[in-house]
N, C-alpha and C. Protein backbone atom coordinates (compact mmCIF):
# COMPACT_ATOMS: atom_id res chain seq x y z
N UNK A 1 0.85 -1.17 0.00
CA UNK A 1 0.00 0.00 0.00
C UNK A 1 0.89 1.23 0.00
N UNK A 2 0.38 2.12 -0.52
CA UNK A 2 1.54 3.59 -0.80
C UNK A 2 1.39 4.64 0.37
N UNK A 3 2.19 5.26 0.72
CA UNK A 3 2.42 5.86 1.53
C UNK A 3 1.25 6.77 1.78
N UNK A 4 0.18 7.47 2.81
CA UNK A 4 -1.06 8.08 3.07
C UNK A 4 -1.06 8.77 4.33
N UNK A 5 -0.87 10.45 3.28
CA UNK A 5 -0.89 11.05 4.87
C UNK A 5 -2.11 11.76 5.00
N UNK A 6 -3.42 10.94 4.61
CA UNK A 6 -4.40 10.99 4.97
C UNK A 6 -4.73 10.87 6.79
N UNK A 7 -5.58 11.94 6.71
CA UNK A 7 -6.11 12.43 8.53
C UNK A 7 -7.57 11.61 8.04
N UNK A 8 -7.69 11.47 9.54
CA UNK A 8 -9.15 10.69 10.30
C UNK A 8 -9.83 11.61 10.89
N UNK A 9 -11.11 11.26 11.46
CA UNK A 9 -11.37 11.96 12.23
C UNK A 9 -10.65 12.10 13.77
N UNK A 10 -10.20 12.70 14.47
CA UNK A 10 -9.41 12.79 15.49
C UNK A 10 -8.03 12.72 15.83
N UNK A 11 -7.71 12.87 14.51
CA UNK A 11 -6.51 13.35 14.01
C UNK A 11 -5.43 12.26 13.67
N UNK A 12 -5.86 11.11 13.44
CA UNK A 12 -5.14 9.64 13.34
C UNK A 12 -4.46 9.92 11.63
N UNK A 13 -3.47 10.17 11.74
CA UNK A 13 -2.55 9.86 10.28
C UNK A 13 -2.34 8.15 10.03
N UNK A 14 -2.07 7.67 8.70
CA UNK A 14 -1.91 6.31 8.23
C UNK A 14 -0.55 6.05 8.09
N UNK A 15 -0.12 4.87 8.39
CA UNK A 15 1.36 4.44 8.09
C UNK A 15 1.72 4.00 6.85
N UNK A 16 2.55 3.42 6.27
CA UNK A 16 2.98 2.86 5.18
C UNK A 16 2.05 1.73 4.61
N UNK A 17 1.73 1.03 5.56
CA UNK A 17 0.60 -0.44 6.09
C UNK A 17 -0.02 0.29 5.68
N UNK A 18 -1.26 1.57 6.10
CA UNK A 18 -2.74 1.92 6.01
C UNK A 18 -2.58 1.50 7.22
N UNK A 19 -2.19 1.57 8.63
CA UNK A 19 -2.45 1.72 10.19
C UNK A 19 -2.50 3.01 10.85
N UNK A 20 -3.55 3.43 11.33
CA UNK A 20 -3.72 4.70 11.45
C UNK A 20 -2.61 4.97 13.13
N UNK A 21 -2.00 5.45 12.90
CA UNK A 21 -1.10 5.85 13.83
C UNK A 21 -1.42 7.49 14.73
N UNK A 22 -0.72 7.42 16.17
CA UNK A 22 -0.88 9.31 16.49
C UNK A 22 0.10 9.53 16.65
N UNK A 23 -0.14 10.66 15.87
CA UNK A 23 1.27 11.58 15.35
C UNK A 23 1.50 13.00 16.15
N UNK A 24 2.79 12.79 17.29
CA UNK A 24 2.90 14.03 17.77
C UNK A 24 2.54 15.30 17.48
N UNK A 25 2.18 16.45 18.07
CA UNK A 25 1.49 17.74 17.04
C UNK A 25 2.18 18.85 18.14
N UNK A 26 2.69 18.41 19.40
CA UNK A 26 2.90 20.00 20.43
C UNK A 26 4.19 19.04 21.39
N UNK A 27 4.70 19.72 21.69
CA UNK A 27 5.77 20.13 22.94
C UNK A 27 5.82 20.60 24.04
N UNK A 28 5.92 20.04 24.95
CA UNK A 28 6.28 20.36 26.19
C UNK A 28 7.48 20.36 27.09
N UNK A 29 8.25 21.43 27.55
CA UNK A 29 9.51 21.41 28.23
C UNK A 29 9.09 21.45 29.58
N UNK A 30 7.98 20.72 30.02
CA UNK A 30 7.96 20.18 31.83
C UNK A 30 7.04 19.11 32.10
N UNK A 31 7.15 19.06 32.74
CA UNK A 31 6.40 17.53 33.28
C UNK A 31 5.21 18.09 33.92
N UNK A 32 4.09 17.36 33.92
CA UNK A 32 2.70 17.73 34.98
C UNK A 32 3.03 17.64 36.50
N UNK A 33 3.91 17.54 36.78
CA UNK A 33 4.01 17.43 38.64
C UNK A 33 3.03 18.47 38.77
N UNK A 34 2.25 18.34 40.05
CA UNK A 34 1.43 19.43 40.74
C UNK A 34 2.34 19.57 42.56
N UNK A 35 2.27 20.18 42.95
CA UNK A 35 2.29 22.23 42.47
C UNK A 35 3.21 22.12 41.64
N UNK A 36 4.78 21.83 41.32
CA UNK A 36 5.79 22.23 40.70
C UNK A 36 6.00 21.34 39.88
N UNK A 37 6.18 21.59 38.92
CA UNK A 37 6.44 21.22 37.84
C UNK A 37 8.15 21.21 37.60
N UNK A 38 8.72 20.70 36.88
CA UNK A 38 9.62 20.15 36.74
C UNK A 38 10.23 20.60 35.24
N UNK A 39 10.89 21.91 35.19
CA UNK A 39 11.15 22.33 34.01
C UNK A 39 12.51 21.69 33.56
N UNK A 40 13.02 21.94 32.20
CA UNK A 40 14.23 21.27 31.15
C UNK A 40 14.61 22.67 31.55
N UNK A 41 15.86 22.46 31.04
CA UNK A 41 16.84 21.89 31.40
C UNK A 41 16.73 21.19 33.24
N UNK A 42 16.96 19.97 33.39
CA UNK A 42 16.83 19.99 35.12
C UNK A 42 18.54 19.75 35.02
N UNK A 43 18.85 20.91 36.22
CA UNK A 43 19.97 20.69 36.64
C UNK A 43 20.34 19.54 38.28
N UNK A 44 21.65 19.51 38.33
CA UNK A 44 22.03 18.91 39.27
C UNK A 44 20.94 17.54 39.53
N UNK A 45 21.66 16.87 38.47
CA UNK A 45 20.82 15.69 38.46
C UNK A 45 21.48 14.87 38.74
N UNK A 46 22.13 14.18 40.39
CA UNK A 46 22.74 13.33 40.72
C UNK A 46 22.23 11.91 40.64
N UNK A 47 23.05 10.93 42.10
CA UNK A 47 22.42 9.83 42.50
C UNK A 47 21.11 9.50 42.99
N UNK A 48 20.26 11.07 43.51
CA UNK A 48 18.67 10.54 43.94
C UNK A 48 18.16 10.60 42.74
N UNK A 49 17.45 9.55 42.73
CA UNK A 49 15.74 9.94 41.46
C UNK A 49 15.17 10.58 41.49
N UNK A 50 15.49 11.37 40.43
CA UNK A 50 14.47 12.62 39.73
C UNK A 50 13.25 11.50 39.01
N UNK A 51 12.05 11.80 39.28
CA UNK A 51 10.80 11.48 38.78
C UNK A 51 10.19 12.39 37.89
N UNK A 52 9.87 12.44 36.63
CA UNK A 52 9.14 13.30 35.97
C UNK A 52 7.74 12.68 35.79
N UNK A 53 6.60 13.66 35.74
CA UNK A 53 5.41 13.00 35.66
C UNK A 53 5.05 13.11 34.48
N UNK A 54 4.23 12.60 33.26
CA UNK A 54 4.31 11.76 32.12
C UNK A 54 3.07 12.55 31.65
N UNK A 55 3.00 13.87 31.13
CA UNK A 55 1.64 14.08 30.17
C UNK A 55 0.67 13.08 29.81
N UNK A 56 -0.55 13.07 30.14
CA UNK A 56 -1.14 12.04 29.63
C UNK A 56 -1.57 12.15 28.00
N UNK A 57 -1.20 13.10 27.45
CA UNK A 57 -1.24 13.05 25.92
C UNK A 57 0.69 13.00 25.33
N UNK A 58 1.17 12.78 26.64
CA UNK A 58 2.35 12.58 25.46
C UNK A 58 2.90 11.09 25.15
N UNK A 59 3.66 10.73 23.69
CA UNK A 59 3.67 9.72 23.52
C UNK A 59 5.16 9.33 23.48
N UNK A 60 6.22 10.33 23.54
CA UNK A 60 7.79 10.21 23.87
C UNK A 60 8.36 11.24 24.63
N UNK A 61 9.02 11.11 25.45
CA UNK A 61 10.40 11.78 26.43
C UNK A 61 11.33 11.66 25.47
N UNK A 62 11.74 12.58 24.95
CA UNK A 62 12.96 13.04 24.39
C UNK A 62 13.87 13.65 25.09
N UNK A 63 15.24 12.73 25.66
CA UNK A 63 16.28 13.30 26.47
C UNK A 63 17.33 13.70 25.90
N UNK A 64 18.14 14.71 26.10
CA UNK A 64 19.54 15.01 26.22
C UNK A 64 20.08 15.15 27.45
N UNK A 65 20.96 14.02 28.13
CA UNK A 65 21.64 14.59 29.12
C UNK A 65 22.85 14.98 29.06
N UNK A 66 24.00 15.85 29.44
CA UNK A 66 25.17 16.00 29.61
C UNK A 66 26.14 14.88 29.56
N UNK A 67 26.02 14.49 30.73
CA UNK A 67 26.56 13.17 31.57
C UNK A 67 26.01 11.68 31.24
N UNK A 68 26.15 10.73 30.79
CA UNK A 68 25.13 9.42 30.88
C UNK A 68 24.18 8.91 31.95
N UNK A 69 23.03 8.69 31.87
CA UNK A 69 22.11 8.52 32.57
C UNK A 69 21.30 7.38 32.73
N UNK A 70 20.76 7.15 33.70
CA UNK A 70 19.97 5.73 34.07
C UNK A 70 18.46 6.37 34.03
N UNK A 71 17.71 5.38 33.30
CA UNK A 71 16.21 5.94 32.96
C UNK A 71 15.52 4.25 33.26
N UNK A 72 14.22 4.79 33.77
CA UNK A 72 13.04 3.51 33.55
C UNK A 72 11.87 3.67 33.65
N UNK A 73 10.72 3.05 33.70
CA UNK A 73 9.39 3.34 34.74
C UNK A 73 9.37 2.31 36.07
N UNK A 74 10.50 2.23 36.49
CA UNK A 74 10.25 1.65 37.74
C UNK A 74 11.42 2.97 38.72
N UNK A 75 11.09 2.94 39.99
CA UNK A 75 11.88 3.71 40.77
C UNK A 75 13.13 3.23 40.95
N UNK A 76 13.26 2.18 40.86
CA UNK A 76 14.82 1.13 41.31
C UNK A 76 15.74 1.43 40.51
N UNK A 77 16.57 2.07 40.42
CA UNK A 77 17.80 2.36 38.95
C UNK A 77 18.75 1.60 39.44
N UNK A 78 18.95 0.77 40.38
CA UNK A 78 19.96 -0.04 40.91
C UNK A 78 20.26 -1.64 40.05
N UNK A 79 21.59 -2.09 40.00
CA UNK A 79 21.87 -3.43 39.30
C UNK A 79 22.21 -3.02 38.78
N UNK A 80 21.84 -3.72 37.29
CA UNK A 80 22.39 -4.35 35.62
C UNK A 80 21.53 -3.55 34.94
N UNK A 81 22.24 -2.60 34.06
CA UNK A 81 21.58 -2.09 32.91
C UNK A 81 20.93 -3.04 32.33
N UNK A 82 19.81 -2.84 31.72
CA UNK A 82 18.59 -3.92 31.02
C UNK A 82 17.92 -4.53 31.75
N UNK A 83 18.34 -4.72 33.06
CA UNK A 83 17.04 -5.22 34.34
C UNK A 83 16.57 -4.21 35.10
N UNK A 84 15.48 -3.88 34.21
CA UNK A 84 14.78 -2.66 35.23
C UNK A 84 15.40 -0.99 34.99
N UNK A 85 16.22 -0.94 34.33
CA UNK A 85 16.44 0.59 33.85
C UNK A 85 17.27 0.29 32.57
N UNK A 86 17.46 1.23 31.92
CA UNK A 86 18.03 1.68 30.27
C UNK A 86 19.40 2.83 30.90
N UNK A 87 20.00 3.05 29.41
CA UNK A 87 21.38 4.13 30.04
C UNK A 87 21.05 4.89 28.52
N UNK A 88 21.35 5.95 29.29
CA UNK A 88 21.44 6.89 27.93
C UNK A 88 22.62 8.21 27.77
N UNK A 89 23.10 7.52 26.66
CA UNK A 89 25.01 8.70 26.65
C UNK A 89 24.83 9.78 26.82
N UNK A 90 25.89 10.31 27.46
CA UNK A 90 25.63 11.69 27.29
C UNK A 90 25.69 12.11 25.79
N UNK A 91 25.28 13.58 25.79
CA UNK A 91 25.10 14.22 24.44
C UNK A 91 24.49 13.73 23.41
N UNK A 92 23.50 13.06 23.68
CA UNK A 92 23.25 11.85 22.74
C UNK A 92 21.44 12.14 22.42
N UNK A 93 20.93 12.54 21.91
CA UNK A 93 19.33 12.97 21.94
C UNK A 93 18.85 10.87 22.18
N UNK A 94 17.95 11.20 22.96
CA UNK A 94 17.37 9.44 23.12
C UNK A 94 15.78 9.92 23.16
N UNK A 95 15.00 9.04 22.83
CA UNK A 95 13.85 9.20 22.58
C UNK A 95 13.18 7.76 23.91
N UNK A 96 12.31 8.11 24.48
CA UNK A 96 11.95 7.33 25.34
C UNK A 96 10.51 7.17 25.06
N UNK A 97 9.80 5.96 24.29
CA UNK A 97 8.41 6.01 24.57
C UNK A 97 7.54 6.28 25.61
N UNK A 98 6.70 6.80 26.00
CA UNK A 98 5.83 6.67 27.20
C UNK A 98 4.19 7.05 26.82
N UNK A 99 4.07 6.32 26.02
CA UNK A 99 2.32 5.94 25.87
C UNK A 99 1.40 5.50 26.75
N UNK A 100 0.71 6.13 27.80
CA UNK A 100 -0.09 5.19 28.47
C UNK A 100 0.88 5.12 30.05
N UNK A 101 1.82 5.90 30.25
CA UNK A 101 3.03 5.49 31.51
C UNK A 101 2.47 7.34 31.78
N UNK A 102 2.59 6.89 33.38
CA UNK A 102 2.66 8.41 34.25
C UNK A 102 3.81 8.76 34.65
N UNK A 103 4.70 7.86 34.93
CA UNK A 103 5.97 8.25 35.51
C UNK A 103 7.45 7.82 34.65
N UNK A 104 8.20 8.73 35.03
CA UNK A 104 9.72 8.41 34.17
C UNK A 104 10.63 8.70 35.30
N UNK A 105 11.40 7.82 35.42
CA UNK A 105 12.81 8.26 36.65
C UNK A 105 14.21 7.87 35.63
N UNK A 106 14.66 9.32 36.53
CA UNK A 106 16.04 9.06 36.28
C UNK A 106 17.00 9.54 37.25
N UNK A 107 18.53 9.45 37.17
CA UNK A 107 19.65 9.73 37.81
C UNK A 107 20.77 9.71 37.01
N UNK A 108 22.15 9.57 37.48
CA UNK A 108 23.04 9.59 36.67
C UNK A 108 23.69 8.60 36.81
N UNK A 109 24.65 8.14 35.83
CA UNK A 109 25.08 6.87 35.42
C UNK A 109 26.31 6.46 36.39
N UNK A 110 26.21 7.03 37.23
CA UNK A 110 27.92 6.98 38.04
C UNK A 110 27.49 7.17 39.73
N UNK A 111 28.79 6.69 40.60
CA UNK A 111 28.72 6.81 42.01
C UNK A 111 28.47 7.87 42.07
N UNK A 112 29.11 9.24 41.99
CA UNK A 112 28.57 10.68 42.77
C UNK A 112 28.81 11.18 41.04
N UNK A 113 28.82 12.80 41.67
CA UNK A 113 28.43 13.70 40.66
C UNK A 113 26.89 13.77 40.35
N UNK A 114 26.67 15.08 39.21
CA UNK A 114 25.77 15.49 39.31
C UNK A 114 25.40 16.00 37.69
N UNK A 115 24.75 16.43 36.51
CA UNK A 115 24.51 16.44 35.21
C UNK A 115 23.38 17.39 35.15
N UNK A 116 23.04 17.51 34.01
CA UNK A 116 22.03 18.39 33.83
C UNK A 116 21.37 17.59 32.55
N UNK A 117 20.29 17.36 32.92
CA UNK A 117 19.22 16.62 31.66
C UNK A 117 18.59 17.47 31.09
N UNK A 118 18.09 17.74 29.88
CA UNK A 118 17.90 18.70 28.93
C UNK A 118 16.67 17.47 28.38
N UNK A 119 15.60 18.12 28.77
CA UNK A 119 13.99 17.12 27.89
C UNK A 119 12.98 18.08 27.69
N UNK A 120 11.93 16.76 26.60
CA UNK A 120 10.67 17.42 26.44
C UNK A 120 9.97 16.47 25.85
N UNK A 121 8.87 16.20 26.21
CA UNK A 121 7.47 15.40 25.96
C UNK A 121 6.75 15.92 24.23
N UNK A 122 7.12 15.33 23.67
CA UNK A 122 6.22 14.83 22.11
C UNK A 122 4.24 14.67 22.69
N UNK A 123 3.64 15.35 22.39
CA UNK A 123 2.28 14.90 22.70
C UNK A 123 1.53 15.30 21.72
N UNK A 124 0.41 14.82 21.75
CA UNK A 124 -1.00 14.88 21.25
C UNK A 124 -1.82 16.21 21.62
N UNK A 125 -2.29 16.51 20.65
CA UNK A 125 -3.29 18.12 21.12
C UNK A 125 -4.23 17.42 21.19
């Protein structure tokens, strides 16, 4: 089937297939935390978990951190990379799905020190 960037009603674009897919449309540089919100750049992003709370219309976390970083949806960043958290290089743009997820944690990839993560949420209008 040929490529169709035919819209639906509710704004569903088609894939290559004819699978109607949702297609990011807005940006956000903070997270929904209530009261405070949690703006990009976050600095001094050590060994505690930073939690960002997860737009419920967004469908990727797009990170840049400085420093390399430990990411998951579980709170535990402890162990073996691939059990229970991901690493992401520094300087490195990483794209993190989160469809349907409220929460994202992260920290930094090392015993001490501290980084600055640079994000923003892909969402749905």
């Amino acid at each position: 089937m040929p490529f169709n960037h035919e819209s639906v009603p509710g704004g569903l674009s088609r894939d290559s297939m004819g699978v109607y897919m949702h297609t990011p449309t807005g940006i956000l540089t903070a997270d929904v935390a209530t009261p405070t919100p949690i703006t990009s750049p976050k600095t001094s992003l050590g060994t505690v978990v930073v939690t960002l709370m997860v737009p419920p219309t967004a469908t990727a976390c797009v990170i840049v951190p400085v420093a390399q970083v430990r990411f998951g949806d579980n709170i535990t960043l402890d162990g073996t990379a691939g059990h229970g958290y991901s690493v992401a290089p520094g300087g490195v743009q990483t794209p993190i799905p989160c469809v349907r997820m409220d929460k994202l944690y992260f920290r930094i990839d090392a015993v001490a020190g501290t980084t600055t993560l640079y994000f923003h949420f892909e969402t749905l209008k």
